[in-house]
Protein backbone atom coordinates (compact mmCIF):
# COMPACT_ATOMS: atom_id res chain seq x y z
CA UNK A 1 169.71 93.63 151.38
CA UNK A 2 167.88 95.85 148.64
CA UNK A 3 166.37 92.73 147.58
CA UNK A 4 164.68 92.21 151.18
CA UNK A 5 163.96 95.60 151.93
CA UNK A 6 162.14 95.37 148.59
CA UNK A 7 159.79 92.56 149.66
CA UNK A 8 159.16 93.96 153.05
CA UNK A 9 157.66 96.89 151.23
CA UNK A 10 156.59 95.49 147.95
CA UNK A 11 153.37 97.53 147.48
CA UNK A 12 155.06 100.90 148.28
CA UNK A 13 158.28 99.97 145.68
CA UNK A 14 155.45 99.43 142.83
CA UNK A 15 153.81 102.34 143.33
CA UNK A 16 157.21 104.57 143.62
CA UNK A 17 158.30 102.64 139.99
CA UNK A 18 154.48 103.45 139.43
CA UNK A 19 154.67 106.99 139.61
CA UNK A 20 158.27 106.93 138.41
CA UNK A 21 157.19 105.88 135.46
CA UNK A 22 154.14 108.00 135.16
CA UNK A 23 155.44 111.29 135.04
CA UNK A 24 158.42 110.10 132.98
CA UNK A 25 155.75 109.43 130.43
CA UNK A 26 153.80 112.74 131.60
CA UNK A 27 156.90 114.38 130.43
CA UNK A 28 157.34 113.38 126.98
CA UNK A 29 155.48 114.97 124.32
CA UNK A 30 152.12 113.92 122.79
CA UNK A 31 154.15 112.31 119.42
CA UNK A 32 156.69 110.23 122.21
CA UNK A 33 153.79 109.40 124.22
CA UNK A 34 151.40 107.83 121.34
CA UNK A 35 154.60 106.13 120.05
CA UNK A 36 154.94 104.45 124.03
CA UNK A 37 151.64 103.65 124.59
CA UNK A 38 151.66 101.55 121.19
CA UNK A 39 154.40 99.81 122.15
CA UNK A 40 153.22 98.78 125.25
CA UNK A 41 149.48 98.12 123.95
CA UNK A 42 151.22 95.78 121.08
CA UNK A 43 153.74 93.88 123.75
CA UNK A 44 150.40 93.38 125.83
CA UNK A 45 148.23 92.27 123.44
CA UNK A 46 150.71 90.05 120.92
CA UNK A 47 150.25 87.29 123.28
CA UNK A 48 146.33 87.38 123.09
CA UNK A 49 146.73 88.36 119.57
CA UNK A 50 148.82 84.75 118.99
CA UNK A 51 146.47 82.73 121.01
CA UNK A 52 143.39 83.82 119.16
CA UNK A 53 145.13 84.08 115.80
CA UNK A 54 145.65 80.36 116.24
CA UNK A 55 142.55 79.10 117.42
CA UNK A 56 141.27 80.85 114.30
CA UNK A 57 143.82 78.75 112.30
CA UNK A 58 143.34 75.35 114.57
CA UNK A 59 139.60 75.69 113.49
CA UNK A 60 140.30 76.36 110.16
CA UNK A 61 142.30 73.50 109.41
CA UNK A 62 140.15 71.72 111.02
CA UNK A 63 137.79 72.11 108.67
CA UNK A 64 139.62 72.06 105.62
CA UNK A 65 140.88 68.49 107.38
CA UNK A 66 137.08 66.99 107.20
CA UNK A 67 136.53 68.02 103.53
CA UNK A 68 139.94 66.54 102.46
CA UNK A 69 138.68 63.61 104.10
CA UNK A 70 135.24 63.90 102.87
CA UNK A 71 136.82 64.28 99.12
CA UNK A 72 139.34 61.10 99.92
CA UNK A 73 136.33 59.34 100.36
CA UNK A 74 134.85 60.17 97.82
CA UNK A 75 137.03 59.99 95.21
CA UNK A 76 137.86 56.36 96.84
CA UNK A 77 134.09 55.18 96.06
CA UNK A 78 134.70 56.65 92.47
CA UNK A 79 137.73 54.81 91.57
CA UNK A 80 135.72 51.52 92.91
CA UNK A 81 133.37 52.31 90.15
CA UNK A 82 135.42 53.28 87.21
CA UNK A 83 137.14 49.76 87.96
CA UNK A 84 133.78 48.07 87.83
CA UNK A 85 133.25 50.17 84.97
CA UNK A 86 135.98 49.32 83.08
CA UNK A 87 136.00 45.78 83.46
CA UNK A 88 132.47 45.92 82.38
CA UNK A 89 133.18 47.88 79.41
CA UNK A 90 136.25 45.50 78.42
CA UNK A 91 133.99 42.33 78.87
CA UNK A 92 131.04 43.78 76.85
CA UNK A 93 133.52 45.01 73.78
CA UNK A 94 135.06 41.42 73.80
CA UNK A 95 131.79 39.83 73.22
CA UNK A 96 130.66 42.64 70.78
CA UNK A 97 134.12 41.90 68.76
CA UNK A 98 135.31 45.57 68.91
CA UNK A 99 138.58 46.54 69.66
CA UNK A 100 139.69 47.68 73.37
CA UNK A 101 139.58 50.83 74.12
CA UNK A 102 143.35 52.33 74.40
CA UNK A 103 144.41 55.38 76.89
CA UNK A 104 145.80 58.32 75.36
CA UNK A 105 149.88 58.90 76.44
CA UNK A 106 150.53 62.27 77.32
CA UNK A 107 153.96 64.41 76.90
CA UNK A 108 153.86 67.46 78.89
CA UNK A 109 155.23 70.41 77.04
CA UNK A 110 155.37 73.92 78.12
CA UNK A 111 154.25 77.38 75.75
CA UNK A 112 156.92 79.31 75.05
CA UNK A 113 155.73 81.55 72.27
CA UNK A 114 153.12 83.71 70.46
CA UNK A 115 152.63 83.62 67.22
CA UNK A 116 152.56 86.84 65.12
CA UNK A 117 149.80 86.13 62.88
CA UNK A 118 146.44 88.53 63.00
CA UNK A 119 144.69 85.81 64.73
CA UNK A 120 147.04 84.53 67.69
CA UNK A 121 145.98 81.15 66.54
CA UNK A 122 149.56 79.37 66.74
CA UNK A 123 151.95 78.88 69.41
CA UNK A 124 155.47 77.90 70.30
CA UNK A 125 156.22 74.85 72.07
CA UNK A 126 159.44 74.08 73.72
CA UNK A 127 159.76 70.36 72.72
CA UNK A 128 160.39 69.42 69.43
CA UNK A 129 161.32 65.95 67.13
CA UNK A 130 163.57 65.52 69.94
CA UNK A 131 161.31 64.56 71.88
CA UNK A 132 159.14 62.25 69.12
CA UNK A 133 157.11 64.93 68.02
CA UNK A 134 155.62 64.80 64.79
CA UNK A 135 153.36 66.89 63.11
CA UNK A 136 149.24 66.60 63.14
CA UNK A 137 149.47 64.81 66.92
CA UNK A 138 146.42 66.30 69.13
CA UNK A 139 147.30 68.21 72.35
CA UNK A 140 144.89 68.65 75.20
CA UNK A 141 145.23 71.10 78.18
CA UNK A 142 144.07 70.59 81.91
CA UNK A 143 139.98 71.69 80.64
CA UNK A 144 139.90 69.95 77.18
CA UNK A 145 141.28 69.96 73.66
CA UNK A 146 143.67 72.59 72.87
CA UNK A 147 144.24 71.77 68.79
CA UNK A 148 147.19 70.13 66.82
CA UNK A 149 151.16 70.35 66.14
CA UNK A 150 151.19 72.34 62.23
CA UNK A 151 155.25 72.07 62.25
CA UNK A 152 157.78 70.19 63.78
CA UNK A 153 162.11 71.43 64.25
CA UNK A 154 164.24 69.84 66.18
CA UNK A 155 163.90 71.69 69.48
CA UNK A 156 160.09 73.62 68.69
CA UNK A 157 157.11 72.56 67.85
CA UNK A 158 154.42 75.44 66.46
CA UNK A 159 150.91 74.51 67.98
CA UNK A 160 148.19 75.65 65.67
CA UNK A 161 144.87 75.79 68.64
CA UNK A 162 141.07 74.91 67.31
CA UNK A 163 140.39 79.22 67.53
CA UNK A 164 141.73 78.51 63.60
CA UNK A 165 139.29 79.29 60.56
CA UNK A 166 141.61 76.26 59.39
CA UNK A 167 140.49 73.84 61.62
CA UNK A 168 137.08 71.96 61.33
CA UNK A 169 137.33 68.82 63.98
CA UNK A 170 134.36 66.69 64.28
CA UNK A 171 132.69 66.21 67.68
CA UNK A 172 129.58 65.17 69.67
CA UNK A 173 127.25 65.83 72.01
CA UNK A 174 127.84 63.44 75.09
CA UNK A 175 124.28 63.23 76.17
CA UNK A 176 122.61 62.24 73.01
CA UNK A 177 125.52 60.96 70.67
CA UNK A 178 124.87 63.44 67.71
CA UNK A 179 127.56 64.31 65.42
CA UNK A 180 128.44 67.62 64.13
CA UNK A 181 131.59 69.82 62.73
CA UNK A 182 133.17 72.10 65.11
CA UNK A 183 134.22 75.59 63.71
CA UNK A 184 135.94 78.85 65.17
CA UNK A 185 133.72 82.13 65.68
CA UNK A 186 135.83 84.05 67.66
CA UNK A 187 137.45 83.90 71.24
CA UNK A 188 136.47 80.61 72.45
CA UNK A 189 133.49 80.80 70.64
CA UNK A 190 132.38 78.28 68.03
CA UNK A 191 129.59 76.57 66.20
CA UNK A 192 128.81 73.36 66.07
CA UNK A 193 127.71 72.66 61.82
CA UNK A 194 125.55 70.35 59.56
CA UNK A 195 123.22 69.11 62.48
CA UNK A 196 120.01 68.36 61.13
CA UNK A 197 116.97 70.40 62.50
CA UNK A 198 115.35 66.95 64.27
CA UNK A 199 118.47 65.97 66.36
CA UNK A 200 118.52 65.90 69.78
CA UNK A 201 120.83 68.91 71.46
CA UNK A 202 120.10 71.14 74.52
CA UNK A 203 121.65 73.57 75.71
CA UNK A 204 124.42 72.79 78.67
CA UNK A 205 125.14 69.72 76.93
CA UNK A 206 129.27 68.28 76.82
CA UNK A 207 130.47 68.52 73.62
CA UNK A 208 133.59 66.09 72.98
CA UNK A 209 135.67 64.71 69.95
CA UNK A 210 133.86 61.97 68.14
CA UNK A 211 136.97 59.99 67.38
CA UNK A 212 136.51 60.73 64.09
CA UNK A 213 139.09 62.18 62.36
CA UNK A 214 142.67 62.66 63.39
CA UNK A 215 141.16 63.43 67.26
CA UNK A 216 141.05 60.49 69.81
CA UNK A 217 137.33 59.99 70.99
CA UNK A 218 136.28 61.54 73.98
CA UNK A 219 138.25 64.65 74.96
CA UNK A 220 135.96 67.40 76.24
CA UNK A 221 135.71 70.12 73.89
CA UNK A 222 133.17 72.70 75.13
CA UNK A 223 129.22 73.11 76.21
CA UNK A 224 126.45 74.29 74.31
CA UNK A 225 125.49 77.57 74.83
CA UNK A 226 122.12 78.17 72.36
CA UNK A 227 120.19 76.47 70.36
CA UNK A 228 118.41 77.75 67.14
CA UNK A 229 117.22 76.83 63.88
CA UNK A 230 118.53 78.14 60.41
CA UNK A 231 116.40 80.41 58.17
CA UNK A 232 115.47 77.09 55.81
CA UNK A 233 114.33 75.24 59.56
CA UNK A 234 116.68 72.31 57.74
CA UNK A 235 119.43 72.57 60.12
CA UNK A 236 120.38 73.85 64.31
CA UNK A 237 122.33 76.50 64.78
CA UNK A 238 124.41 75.49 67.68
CA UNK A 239 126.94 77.79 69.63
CA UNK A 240 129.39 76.41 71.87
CA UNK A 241 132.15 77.38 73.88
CA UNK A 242 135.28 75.75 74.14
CA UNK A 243 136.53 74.97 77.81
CA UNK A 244 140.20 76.25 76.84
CA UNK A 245 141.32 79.35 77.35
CA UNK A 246 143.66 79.74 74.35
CA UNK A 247 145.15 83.07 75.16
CA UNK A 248 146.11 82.36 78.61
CA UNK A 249 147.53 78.63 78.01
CA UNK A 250 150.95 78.14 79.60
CA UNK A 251 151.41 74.29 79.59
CA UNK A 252 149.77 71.90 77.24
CA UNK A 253 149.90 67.96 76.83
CA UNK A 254 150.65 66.24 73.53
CA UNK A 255 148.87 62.95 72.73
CA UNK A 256 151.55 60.85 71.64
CA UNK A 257 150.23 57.55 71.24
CA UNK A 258 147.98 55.16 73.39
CA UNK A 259 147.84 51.90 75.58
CA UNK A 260 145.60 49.20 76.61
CA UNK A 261 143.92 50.09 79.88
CA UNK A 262 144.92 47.45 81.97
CA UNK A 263 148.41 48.65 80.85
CA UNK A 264 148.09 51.98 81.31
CA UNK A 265 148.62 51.53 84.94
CA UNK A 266 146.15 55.01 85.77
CA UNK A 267 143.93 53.24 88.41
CA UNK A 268 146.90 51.11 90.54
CA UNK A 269 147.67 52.24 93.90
């Protein structure tokens, strides 16, 4: 019955609830009627708030979806060429009599100390001759060369980095081939010795291990950053800086040993 008389007089019932309602909220104070009117503004809007909140992400995805697929792609035609590549290589260093070229093994090992020495130039690895560690192996991070293992235990491993006045590595520049020494400055800053005044080195150029030495050839060191000439004009005075950050390292990769590219398995689906 209240139901009925309800839709015979459906206008009038909403506005007697209307007018209910408005001086129940005419009543309450200012505080009680802010607090009302945001809850009804938010229960109003969250729907419109949802839909447009996830068009925003729809389109966003979106477009993230097209570069994945644009770097897929991309990274596909790459791998076509480094197999070319390295079948070329392989071929051309058979008939040339050298020795193939072996891929570097990698142990992943994470920091797990500071040293306490003046310089912060060692740290504590948590992997140690357990794990086939011996001392002098290189270790690489994600951006380049990190330095070497000093000391071996059982279950550590102390990590002395290339930000060392111990440590003199030799290197090259990528683009033009020329050899140099690579010393610690300070930071990640370091110079790049006993390159003759006539060689060929710009600034911005790669600078990587020369494979001579106890360093396997090829792992990116730094870039140039200037270019000068010494006092006698016999010499450059090159700057570079390292791509590792040494103080903020947290894991690190020792080079353990290598294997034949076609058994290295890195370019198989």
């Amino acid at each position: 019955m209240f139901r009925s008389l309800v839709g015979r007089h459906r206008d009038r019932s909403l506005l007697v609830v209307t007018v209910l309602l408005s001086c129940l909220f005419l009543a309450l104070d200012q505080g009680q009627q802010v607090g009302v009117a945001r809850a009804l503004g938010s229960s109003l809007y969250a729907p419109v708030q949802a839909l447009v909140r996830g068009a925003e992400e729809s389109l966003l995805l979106r477009r993230e979806n097209r570069q994945l697929r644009r770097l897929v792609a991309t990274l596909n035609l790459e791998r076509q060429r480094l197999l070319q590549a390295r079948e070329e290589t392989a071929q051309l260093r058979r008939l040339a009599g050298f020795a193939s070229e072996r891929f570097p093994t990698l142990l992943p090992c994470q920091v797990v100390g500071l040293s306490t020495d003046s310089f912060q130039t060692a740290l504590q690895l948590g992997c140690g001759a357990r794990d086939s560690l011996r001392a002098g192996m290189p270790v690489a991070a994600y951006a380049g060369l990190v330095g070497r293992l000093h000391e071996v235990s059982p279950e550590r491993a102390l990590l002395e980095t290339l930000a060392s006045p111990e440590i003199a590595i030799s290197v090259s520049d990528q683009r033009s081939g020329v050899v140099g020494i690579l010393r610690w400055v300070r930071g990640n800053q370091f110079t790049m010795d006993r390159v003759d005044a006539v060689e060929d080195v710009l600034v911005g150029d790669p600078v990587l291990t020369s494979g001579l030495g106890d360093y396997p050839r090829g792992i990116p060191v730094g870039v140039v950053t200037r270019v000068g000439v010494s006092l006698d004009g016999l010499f450059k005075l090159v700057d570079v800086r390292a791509h590792v950050d040494f103080a903020g390292l947290r894991d690190v990769f020792i080079i353990t040993g290598g294997v034949e590219w076609q058994e290295s398995g890195l370019y198989e689906p």
